[in-house]
C-alpha atoms as a PDB file:
ATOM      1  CA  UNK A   1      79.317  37.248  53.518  1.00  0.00           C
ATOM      2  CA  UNK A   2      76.095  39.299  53.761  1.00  0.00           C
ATOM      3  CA  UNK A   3      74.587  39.883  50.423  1.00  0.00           C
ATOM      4  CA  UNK A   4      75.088  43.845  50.772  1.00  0.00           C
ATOM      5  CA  UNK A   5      78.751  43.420  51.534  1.00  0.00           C
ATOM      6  CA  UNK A   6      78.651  41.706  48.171  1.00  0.00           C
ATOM      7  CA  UNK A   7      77.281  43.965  46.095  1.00  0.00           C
ATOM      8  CA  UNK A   8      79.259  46.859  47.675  1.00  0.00           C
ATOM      9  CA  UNK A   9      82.817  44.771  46.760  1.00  0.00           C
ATOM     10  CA  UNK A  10      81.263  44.902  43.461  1.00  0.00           C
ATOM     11  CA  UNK A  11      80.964  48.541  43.265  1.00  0.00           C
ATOM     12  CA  UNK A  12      77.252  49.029  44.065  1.00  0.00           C
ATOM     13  CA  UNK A  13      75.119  51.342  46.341  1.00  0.00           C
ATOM     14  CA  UNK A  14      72.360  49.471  48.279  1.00  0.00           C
ATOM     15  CA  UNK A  15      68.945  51.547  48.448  1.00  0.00           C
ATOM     16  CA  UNK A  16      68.283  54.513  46.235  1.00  0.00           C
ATOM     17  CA  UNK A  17      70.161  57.451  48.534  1.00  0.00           C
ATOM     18  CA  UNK A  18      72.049  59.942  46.451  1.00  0.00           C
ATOM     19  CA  UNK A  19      73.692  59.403  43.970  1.00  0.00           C
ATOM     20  CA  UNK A  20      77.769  58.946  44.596  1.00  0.00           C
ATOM     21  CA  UNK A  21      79.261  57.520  41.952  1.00  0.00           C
ATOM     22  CA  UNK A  22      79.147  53.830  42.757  1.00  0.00           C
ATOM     23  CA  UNK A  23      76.563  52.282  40.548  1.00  0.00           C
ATOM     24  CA  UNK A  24      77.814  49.780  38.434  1.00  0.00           C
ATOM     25  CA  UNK A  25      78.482  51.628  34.591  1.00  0.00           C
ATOM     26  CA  UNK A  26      75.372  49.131  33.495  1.00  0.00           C
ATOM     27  CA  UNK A  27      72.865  51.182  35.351  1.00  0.00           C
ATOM     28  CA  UNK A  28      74.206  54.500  34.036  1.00  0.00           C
ATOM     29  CA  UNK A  29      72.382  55.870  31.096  1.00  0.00           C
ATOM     30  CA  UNK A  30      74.532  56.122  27.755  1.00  0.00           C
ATOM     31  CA  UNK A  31      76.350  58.807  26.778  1.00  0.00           C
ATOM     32  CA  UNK A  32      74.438  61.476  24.484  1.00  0.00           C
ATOM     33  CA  UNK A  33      77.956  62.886  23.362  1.00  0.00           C
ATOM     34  CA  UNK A  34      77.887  62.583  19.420  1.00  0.00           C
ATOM     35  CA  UNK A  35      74.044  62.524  18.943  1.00  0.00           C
ATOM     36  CA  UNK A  36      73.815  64.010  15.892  1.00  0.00           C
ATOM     37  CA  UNK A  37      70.289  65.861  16.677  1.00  0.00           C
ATOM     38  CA  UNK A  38      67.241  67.193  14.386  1.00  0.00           C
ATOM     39  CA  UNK A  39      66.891  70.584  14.857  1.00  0.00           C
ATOM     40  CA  UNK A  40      64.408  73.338  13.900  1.00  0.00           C
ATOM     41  CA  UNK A  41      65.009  76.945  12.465  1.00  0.00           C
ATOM     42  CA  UNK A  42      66.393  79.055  14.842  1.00  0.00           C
ATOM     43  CA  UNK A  43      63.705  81.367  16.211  1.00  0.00           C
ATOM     44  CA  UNK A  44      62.260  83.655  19.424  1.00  0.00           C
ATOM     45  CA  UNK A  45      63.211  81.691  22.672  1.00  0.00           C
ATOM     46  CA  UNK A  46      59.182  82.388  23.754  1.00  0.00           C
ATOM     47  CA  UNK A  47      57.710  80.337  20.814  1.00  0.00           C
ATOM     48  CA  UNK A  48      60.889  78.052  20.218  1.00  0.00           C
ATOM     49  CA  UNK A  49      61.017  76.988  23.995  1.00  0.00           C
ATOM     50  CA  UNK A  50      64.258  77.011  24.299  1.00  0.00           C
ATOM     51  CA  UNK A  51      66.444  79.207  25.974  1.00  0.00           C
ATOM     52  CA  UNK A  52      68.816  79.494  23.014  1.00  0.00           C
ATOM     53  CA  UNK A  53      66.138  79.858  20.607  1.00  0.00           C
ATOM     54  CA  UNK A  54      66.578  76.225  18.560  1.00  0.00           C
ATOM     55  CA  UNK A  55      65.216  73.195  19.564  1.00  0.00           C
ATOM     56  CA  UNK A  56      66.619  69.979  19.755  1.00  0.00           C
ATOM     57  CA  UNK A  57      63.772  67.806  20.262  1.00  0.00           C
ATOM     58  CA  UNK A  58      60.026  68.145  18.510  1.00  0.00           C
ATOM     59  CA  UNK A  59      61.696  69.983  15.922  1.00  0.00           C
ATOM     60  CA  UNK A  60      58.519  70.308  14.135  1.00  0.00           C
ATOM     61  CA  UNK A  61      56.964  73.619  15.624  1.00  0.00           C
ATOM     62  CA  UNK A  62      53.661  73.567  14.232  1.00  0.00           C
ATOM     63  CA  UNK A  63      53.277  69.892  14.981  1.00  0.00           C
ATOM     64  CA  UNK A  64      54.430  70.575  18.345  1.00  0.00           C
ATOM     65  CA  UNK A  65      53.451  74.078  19.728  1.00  0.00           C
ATOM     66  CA  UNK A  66      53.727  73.456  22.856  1.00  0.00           C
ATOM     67  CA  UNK A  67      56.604  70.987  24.044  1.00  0.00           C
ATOM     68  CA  UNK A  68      60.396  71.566  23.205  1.00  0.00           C
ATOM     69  CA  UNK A  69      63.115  68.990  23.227  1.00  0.00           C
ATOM     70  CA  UNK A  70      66.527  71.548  24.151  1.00  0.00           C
ATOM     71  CA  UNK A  71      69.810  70.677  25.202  1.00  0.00           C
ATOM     72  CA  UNK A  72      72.184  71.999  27.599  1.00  0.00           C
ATOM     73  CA  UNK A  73      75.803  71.339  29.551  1.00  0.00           C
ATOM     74  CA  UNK A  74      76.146  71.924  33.326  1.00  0.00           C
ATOM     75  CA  UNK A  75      78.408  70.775  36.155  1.00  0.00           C
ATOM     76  CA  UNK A  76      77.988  67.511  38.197  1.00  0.00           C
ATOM     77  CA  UNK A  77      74.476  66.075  39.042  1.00  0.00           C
ATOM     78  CA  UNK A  78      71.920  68.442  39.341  1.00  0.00           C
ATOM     79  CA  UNK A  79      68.048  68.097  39.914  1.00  0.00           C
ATOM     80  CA  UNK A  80      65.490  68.526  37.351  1.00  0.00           C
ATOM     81  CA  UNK A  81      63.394  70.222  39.594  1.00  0.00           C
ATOM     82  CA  UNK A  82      66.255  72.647  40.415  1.00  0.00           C
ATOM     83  CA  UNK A  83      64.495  76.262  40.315  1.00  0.00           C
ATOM     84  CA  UNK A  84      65.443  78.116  37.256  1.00  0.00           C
ATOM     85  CA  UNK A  85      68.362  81.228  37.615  1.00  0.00           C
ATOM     86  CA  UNK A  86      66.977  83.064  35.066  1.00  0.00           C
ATOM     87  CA  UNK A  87      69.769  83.162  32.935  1.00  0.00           C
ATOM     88  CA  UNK A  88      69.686  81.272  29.451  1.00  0.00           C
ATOM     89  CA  UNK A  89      71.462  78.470  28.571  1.00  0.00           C
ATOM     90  CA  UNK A  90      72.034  76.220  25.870  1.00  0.00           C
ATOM     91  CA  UNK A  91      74.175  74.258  23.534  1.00  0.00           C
ATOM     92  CA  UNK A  92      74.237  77.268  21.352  1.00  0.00           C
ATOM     93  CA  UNK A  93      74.626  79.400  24.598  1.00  0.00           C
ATOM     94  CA  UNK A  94      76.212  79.439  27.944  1.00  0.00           C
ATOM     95  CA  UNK A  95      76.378  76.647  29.927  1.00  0.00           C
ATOM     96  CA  UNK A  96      73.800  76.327  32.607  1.00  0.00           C
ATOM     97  CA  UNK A  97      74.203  76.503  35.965  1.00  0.00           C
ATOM     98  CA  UNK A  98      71.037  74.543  36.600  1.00  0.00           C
ATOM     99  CA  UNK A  99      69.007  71.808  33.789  1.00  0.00           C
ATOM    100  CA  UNK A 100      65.737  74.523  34.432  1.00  0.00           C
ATOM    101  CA  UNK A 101      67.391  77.334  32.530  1.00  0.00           C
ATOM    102  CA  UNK A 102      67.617  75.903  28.827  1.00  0.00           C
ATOM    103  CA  UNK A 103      64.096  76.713  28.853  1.00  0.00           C
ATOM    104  CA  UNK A 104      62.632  79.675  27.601  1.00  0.00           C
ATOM    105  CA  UNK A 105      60.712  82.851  29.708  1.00  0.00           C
ATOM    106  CA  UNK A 106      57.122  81.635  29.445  1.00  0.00           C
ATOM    107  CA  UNK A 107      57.910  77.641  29.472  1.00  0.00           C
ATOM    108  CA  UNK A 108      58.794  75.475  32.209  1.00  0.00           C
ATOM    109  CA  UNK A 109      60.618  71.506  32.355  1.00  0.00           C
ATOM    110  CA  UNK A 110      57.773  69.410  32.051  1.00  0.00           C
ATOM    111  CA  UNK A 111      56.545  67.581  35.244  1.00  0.00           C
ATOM    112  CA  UNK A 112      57.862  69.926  37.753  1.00  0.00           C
ATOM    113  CA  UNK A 113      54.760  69.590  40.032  1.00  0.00           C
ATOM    114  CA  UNK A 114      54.680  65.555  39.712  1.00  0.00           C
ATOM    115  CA  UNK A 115      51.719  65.939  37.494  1.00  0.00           C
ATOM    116  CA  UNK A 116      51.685  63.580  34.525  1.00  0.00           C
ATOM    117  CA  UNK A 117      48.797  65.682  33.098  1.00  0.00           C
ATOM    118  CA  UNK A 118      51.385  68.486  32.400  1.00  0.00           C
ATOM    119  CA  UNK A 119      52.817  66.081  29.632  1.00  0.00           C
ATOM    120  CA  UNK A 120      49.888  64.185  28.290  1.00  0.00           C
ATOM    121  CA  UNK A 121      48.241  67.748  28.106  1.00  0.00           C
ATOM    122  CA  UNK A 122      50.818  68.724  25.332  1.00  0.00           C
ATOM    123  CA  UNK A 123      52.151  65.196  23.670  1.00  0.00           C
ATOM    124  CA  UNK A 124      51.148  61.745  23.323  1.00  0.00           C
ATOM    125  CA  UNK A 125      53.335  58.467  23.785  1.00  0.00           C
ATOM    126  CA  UNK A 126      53.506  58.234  19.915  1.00  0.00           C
ATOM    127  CA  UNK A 127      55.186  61.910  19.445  1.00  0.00           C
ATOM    128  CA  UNK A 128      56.930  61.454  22.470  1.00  0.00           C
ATOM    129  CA  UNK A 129      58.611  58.154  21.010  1.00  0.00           C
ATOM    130  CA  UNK A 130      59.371  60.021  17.952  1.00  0.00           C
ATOM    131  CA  UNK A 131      60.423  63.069  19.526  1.00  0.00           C
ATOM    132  CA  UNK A 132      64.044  63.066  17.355  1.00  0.00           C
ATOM    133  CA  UNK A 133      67.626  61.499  18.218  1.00  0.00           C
ATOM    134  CA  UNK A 134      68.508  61.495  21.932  1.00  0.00           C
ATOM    135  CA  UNK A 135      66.755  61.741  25.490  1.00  0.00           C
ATOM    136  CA  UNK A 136      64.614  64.766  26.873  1.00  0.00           C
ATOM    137  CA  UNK A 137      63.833  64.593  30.157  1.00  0.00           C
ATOM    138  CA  UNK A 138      61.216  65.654  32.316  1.00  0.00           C
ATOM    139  CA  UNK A 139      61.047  66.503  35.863  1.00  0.00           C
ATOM    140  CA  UNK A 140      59.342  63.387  37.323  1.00  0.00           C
ATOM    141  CA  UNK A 141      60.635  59.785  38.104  1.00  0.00           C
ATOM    142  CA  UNK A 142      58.618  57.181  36.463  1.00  0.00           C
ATOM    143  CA  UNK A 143      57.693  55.453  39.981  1.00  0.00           C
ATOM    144  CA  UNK A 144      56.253  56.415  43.286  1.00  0.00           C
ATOM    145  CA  UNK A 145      58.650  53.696  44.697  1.00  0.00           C
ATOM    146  CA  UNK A 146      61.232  51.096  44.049  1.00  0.00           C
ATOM    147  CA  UNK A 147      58.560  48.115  44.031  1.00  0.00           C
ATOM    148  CA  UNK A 148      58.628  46.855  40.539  1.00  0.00           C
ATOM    149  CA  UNK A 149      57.162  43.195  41.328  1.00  0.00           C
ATOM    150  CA  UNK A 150      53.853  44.051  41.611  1.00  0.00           C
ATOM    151  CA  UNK A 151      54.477  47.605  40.192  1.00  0.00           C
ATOM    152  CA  UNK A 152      52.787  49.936  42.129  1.00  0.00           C
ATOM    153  CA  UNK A 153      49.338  51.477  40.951  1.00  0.00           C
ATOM    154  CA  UNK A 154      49.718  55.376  39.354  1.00  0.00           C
ATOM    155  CA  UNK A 155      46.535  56.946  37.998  1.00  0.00           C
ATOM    156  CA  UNK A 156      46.288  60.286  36.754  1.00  0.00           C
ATOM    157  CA  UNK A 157      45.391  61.915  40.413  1.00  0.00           C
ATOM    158  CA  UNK A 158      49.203  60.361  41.428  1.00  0.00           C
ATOM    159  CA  UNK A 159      52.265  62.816  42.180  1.00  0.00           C
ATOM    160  CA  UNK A 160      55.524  61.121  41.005  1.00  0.00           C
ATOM    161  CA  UNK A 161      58.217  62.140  43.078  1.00  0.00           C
ATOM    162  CA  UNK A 162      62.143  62.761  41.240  1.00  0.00           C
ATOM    163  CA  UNK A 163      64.121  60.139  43.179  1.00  0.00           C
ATOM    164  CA  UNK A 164      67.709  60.529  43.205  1.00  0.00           C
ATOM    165  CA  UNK A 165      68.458  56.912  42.204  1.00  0.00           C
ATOM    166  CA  UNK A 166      67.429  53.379  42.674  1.00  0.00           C
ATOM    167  CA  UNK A 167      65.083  51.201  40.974  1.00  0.00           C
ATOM    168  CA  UNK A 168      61.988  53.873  39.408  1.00  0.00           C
ATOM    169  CA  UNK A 169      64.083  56.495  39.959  1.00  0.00           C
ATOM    170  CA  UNK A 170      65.180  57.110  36.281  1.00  0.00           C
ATOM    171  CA  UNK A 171      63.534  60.384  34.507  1.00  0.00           C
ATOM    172  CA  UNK A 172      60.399  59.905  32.096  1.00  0.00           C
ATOM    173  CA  UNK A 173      61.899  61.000  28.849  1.00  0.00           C
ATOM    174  CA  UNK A 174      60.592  61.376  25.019  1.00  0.00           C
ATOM    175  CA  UNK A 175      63.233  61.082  22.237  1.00  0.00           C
ATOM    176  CA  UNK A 176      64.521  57.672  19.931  1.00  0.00           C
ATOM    177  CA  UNK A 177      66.594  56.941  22.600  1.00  0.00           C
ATOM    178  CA  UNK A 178      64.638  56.292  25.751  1.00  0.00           C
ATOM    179  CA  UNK A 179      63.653  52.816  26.358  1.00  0.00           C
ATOM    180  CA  UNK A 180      61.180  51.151  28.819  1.00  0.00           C
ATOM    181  CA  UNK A 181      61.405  50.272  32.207  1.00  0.00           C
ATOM    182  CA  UNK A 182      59.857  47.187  34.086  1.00  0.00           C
ATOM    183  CA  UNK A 183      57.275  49.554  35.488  1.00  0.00           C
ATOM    184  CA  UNK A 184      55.512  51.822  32.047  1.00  0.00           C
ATOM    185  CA  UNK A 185      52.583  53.727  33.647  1.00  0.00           C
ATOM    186  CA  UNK A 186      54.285  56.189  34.998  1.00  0.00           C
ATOM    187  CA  UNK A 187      52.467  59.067  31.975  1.00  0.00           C
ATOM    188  CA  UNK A 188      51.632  57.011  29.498  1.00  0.00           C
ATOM    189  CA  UNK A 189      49.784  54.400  30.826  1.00  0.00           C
ATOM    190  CA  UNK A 190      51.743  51.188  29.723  1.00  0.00           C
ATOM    191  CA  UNK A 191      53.738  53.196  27.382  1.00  0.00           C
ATOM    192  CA  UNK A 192      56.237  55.674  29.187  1.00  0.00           C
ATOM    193  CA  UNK A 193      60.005  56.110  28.050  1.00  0.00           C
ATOM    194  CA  UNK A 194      62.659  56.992  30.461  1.00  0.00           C
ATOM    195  CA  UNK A 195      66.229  57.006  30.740  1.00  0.00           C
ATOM    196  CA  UNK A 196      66.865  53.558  31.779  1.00  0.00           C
ATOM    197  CA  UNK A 197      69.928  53.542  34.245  1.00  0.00           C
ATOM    198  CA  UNK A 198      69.449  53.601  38.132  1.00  0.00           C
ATOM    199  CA  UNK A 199      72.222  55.512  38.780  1.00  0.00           C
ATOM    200  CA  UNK A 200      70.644  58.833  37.015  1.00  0.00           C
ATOM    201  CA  UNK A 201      67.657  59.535  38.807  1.00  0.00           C
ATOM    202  CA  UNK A 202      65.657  62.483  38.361  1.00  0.00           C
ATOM    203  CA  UNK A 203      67.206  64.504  41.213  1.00  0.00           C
ATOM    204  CA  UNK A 204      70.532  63.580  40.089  1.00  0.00           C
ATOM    205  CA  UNK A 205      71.265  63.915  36.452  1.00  0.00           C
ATOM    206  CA  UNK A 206      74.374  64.679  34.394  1.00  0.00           C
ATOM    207  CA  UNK A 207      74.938  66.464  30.772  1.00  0.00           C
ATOM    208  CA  UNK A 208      77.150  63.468  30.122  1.00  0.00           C
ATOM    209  CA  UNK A 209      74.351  61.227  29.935  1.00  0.00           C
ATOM    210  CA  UNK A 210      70.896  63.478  30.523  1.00  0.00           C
ATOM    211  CA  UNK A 211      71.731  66.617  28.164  1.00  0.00           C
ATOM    212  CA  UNK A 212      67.860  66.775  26.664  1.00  0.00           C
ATOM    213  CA  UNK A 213      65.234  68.691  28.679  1.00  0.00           C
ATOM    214  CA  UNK A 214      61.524  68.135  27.987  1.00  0.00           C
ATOM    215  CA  UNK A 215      60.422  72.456  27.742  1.00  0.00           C
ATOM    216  CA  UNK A 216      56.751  72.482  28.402  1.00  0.00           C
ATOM    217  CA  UNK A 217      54.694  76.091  26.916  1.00  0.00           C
ATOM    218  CA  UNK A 218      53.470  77.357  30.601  1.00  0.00           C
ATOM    219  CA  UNK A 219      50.157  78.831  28.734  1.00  0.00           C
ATOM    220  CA  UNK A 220      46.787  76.824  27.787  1.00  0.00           C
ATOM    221  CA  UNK A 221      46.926  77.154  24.204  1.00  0.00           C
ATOM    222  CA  UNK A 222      49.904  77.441  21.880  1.00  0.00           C
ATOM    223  CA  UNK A 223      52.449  80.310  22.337  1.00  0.00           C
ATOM    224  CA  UNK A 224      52.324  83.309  19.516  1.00  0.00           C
ATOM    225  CA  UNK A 225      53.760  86.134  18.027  1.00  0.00           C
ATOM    226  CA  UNK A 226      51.866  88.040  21.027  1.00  0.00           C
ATOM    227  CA  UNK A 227      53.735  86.212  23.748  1.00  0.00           C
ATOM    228  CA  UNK A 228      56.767  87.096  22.511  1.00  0.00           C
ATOM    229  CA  UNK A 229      55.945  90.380  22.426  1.00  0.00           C
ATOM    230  CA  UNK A 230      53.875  91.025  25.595  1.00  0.00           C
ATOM    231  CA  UNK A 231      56.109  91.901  27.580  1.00  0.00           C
ATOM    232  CA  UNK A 232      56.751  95.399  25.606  1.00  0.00           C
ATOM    233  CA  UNK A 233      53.365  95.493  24.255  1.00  0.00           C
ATOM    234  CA  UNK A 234      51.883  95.297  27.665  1.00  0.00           C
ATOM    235  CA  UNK A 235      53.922  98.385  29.172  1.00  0.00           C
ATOM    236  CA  UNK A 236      52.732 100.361  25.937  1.00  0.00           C
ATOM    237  CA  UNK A 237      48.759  99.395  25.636  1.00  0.00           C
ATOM    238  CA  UNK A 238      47.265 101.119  28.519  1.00  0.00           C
ATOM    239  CA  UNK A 239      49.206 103.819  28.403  1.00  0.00           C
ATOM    240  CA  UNK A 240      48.468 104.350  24.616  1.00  0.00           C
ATOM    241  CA  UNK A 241      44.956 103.342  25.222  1.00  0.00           C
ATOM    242  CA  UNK A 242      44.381 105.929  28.352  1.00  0.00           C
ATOM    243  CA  UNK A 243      46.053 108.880  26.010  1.00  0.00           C
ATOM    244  CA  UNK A 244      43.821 107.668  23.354  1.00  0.00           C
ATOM    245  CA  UNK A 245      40.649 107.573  26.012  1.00  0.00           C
ATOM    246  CA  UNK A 246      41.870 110.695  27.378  1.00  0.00           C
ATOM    247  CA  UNK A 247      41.914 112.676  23.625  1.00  0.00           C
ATOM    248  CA  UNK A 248      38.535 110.912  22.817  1.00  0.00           C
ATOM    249  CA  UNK A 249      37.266 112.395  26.200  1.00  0.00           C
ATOM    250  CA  UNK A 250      39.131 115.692  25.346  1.00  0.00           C
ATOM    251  CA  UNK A 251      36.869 115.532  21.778  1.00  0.00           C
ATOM    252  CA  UNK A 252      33.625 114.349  23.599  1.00  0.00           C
ATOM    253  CA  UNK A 253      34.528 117.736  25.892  1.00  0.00           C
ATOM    254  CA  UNK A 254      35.257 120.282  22.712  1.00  0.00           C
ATOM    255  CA  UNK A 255      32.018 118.881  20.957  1.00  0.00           C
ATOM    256  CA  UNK A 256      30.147 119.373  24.053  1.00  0.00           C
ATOM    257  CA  UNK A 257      31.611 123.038  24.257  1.00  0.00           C
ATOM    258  CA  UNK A 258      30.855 123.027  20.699  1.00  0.00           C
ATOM    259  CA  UNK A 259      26.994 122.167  20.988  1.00  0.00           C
ATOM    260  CA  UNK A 260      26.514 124.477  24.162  1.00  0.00           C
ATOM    261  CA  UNK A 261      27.952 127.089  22.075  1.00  0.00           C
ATOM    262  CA  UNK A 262      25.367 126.703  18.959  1.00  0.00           C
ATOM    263  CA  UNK A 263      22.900 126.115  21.350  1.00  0.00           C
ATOM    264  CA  UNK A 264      23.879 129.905  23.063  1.00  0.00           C
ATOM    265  CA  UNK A 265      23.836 130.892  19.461  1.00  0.00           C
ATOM    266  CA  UNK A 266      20.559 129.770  18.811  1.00  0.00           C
ATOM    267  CA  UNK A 267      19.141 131.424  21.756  1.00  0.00           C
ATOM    268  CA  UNK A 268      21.148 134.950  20.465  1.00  0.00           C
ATOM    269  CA  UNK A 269      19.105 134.242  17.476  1.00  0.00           C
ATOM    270  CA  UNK A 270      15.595 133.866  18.987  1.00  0.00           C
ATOM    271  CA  UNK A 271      16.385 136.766  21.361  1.00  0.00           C
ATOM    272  CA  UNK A 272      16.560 138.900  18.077  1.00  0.00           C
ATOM    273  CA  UNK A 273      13.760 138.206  16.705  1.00  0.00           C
ATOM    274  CA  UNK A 274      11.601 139.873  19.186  1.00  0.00           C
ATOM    275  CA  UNK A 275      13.895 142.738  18.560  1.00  0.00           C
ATOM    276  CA  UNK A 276      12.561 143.172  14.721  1.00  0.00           C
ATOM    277  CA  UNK A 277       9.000 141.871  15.451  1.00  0.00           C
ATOM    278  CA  UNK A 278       9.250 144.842  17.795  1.00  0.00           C
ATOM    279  CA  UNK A 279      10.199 146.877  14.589  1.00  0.00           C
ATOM    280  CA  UNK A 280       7.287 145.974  12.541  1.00  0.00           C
ATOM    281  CA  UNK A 281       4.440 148.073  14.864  1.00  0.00           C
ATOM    282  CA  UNK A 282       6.484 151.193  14.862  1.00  0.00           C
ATOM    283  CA  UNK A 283       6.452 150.672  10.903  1.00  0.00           C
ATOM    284  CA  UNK A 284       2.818 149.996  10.908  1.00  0.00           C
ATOM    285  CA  UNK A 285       2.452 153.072  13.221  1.00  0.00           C
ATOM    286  CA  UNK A 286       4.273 155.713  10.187  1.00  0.00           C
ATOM    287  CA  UNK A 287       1.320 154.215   7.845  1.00  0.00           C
ATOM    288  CA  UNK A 288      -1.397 156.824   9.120  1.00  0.00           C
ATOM    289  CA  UNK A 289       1.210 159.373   7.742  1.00  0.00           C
ATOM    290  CA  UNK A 290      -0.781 158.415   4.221  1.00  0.00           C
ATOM    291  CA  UNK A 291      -4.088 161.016   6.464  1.00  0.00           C
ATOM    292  CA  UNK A 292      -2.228 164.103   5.042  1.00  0.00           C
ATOM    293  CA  UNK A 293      -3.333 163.035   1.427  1.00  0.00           C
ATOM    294  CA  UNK A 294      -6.632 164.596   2.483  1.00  0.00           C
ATOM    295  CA  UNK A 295      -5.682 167.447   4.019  1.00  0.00           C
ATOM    296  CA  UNK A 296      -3.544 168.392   0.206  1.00  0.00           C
ATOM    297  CA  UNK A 297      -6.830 167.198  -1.289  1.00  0.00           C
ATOM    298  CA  UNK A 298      -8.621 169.749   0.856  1.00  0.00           C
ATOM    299  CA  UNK A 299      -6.538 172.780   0.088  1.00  0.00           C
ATOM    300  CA  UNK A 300      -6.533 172.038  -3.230  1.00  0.00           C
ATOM    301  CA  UNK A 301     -10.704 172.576  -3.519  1.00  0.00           C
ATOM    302  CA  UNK A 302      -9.983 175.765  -1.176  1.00  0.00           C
ATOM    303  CA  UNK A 303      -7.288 177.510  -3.450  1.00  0.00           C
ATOM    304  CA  UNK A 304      -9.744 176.713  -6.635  1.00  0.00           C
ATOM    305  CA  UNK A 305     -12.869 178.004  -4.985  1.00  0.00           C
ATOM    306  CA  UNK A 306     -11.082 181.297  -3.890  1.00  0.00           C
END
């Protein structure tokens, strides 16, 4: 009997196609139901990073500013590059109608380009090992192929594709939970996580066995009080600035107005002056009014002589 008719009487898909139930159970991922996680405070969804506004992984905000472990519930397999909807999710929320959604406006699940830099950028394999109880998955499969004997080469230039299933397939994940594959270059060069089970690629996960989400902050440095509030803060600043440019204009105008008025005023002022310089002559002119004193004196001698 051919080999593949073998392993399909045993319950087993040949080649890494979709995924349609027929793996064996040993290369499904364990269920995450009863995981009793480590959470963090409850806080806003744009610095928490997830959706709900409590993480589930990297509970530790200010150790971990910038990548969130959350966890969500959604029907059948979905892909973990699956664009978000835009509305939030969570198990503190709704349930999601894609894995995307449990995390927050402003962050993004981690690897969505293929880019292993979008991880290293934000974690290293010894946080993402110690990440908390349970699996948080990112959006890239830990191979470029199912060759695991040589495995093939990744460097950091390589974009990792998210397989549905098959060997390499399986999701690069941080958490206590996630063991290591044959092939561990994948992020962290001989040190990547993922989790293990053939039958859960990355493009075809469950929130029976893939519940955790690896949130990544979409910004270059770590998100803040300001991000959460941009948003409204943005709308308001120019317009408050521009009405505050606008009145500081409107003073520069009514000082303006102000010196061009005391300037007029000084120029009333000078035009005055003339005015009572002109006065002073005519004064000076009454002076020879002191002559008649001789004429008196002169009468005086005439009246005594006579």
């Amino acid at each position: 009997m051919p080999l593949c008719t073998v392993v399909l009487s045993a319950g087993c898909t040949c080649g890494s196609g979709p995924y349609e139930g027929d793996y064996f159970d040993g290369d499904r991922p364990g269920s995450m139901k009863g995981i009793k996680f480590v959470e963090s405070d409850k806080g806003d969804p744009k610095i928490v990073g997830c959706a709900d506004g409590q993480r589930e992984g990297f509970a530790d905000l200010a150790k971990h500013p910038r990548v969130a472990g959350c966890i969500g519930e959604w029907d059948g397999t979905k892909n973990l590059r699956d664009k978000p909807t835009g509305k939030p999710c969570g198990d503190d929320g709704e349930k999601c109608a894609v894995p995307a959604d449990v995390c927050a406006e402003g962050w993004h699940v981690c690897g969505m380009e293929g880019k292993a830099k979008d991880i290293t950028d934000r974690t290293t394999a010894k946080d993402c090992d110690n990440a908390g109880p349970g699996r948080f998955n990112a959006g890239v499969s830990h191979s470029i192929s199912e060759e695991i004997d040589p495995c093939p080469k990744i460097t950091a230039a390589t974009t990792l594709p998210c397989f549905q299933a098959g060997l390499g397939s399986e999701p690069v994940c941080c958490g206590n939970d996630c063991l290591a594959g044959k092939c561990k270059d994948g992020v962290f060069k001989g040190k990547t996580q993922i989790s293990r089970g053939t039958s859960e690629g990355c493009g075809a996960v469950t929130s029976t066995a893939n519940a955790g989400v690896m949130c990544c902050f979409d910004g270059d440095g770590a998100p803040s009080a300001d991000d959460a509030k941009a948003p409204v803060g943005d709308a308001k600043a120019p317009a408050a600035g521009d009405a505050g440019a606008a009145a500081g204009d409107a003073g520069a105008a009514a000082g303006d107005a102000g010196a061009a008025a005391g300037d007029a005023g000084a120029a009333a002022g000078d035009a005055k002056a003339p005015a009572d310089d002109a006065k002073a002559p005519a004064d000076d002119a009454k002076a020879p009014a002191d002559a008649k004193a001789p004429a008196d004196d002169a009468k005086a001698e005439e009246k005594k002589a006579g």
